[in-house]
Protein backbone atom coordinates (compact mmCIF):
# COMPACT_ATOMS: atom_id res chain seq x y z
CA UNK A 1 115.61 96.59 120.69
CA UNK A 2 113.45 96.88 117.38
CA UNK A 3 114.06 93.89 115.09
CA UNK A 4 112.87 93.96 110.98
CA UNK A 5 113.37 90.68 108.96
CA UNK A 6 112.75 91.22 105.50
CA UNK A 7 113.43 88.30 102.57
CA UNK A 8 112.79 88.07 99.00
CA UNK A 9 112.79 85.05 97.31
CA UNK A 10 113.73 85.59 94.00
CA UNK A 11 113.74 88.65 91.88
CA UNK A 12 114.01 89.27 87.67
CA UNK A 13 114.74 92.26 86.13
CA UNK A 14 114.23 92.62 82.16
CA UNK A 15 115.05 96.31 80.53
CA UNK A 16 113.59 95.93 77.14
CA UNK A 17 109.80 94.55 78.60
CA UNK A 18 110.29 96.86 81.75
CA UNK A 19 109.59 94.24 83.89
CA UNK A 20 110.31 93.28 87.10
CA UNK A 21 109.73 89.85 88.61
CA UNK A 22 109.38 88.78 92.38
CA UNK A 23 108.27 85.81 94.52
CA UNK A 24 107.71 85.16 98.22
CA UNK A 25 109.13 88.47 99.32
CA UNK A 26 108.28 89.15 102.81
CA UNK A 27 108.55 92.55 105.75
CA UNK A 28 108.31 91.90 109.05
CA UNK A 29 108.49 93.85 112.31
CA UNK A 30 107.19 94.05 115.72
CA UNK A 31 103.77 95.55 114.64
CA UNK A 32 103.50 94.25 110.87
CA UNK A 33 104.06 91.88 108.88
CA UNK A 34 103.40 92.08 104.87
CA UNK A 35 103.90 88.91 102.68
CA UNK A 36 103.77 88.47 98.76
CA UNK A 37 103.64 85.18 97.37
CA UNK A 38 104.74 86.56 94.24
CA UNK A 39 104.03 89.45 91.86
CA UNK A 40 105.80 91.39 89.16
CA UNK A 41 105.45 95.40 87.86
CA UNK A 42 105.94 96.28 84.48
CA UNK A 43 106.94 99.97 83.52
CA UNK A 44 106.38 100.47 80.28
CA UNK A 45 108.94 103.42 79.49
CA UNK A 46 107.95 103.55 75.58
CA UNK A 47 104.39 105.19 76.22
CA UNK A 48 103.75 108.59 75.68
CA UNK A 49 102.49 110.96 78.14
CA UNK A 50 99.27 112.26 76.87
CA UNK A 51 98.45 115.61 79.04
CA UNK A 52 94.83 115.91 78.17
CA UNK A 53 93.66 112.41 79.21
CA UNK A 54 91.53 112.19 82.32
CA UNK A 55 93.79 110.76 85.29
CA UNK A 56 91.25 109.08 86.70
CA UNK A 57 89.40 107.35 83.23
CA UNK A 58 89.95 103.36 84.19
CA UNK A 59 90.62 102.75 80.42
CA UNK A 60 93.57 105.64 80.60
CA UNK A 61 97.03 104.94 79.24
CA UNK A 62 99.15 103.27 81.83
CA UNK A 63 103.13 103.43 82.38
CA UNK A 64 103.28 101.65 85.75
CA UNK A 65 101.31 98.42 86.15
CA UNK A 66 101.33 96.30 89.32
CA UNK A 67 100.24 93.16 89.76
CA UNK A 68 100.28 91.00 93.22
CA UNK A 69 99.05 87.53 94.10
CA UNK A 70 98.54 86.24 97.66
CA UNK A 71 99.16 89.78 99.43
CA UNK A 72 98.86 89.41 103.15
CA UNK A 73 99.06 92.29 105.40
CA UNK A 74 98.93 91.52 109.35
CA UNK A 75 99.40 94.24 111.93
CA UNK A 76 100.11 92.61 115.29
CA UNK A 77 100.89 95.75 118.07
CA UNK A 78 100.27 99.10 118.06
CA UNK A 79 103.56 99.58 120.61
CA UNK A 80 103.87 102.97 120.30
CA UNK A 81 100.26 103.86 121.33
CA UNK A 82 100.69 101.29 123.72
CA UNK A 83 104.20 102.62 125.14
CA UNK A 84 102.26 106.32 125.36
CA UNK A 85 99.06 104.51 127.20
CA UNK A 86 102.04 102.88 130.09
CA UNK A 87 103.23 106.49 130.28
CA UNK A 88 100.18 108.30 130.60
CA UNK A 89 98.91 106.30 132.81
CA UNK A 90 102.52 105.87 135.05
CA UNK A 91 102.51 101.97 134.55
CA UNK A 92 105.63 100.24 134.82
CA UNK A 93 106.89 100.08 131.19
CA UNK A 94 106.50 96.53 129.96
CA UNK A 95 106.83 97.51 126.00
CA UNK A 96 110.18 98.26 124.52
CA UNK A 97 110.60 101.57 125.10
CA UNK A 98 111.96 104.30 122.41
CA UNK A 99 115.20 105.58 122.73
CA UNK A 100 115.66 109.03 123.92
CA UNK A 101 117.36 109.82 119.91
CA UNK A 102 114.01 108.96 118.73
CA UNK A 103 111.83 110.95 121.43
CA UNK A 104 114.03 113.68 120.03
CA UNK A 105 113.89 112.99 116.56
CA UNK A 106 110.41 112.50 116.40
CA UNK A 107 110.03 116.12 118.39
CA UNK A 108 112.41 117.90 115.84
CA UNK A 109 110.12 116.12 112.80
CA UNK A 110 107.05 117.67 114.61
CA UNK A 111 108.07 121.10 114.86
CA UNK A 112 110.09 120.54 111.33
CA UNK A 113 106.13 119.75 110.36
CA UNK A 114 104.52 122.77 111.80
CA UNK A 115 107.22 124.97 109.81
CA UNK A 116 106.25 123.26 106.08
CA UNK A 117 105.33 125.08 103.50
CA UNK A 118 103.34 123.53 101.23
CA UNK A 119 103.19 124.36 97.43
CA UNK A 120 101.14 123.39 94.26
CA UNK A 121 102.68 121.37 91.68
CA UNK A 122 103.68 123.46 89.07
CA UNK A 123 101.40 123.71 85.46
CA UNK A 124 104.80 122.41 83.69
CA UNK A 125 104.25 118.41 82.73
CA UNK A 126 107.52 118.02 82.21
CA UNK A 127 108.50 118.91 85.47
CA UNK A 128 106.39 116.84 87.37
CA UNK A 129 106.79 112.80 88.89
CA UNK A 130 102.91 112.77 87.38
CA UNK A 131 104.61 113.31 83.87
CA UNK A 132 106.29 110.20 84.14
CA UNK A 133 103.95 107.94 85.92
CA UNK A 134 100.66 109.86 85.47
CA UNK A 135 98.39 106.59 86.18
CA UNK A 136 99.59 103.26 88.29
CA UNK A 137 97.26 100.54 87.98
CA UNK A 138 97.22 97.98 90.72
CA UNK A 139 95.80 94.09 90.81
CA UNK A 140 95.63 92.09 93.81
CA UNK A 141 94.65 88.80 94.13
CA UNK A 142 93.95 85.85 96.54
């Protein structure tokens, strides 16, 4: 009953510049839709992770750079708030409906939620994601 279309229009890869190419890639579903007429990311593996720089200096040291031009992002229904509106208020359900796997699914994630411990990112840089992408810097255009 749920339908996703997704495309991508072309896509480059180059090891030695770390880059990665891509135009008029496109996500759809029945409450979104993002679009990208075309964009590329560069991850430049040969810098050096510098521990005592300031994550959030603009002029920091950058591994992961992003860059996106004509970035549209749509959202069209809210069907789930809309499917828990028809039940509250007994309606006839006109929205597609979510399947009783995913009533139960998304009940088990709740109470998986409730049960999470949550702990601090160890002192260790070379244990941590941060260590290898400690600052992503993002452009978007038009």
């Amino acid at each position: 009953n749920t339908w996703v279309c997704s495309s991508t229009g072309s896509f480059s890869f180059s090891v030695l510049s770390g880059k990665v190419m891509f135009r008029d890639v496109y996500y759809i579903n029945q409450d979104m839709s993002i679009r990208i007429q075309d964009g590329f990311l560069i991850f430049r593996w040969w810098k050096m992770f510098n521990p005592k720089q300031k994550q959030h200096d603009p002029k920091a040291e950058t591994r992961l750079y992003v860059t996106v031009n004509g970035f549209e992002f749509h959202v069209y229904n809210r069907t789930d708030l809309y499917a828990r509106l028809q039940e509250t208020f007994g309606l006839d359900p006109t929205l597609i409906t979510p399947k009783k796997e995913d009533e139960k699914g998304r009940e088990d994630r709740n109470k998986t939620l409730e049960s999470v411990d949550i702990k601090a990112e160890s002192a260790d840089h070379t244990s941590s994601w941060r260590s290898l992408i400690p600052v992503i810097k993002v452009n978007i255009s038009t």
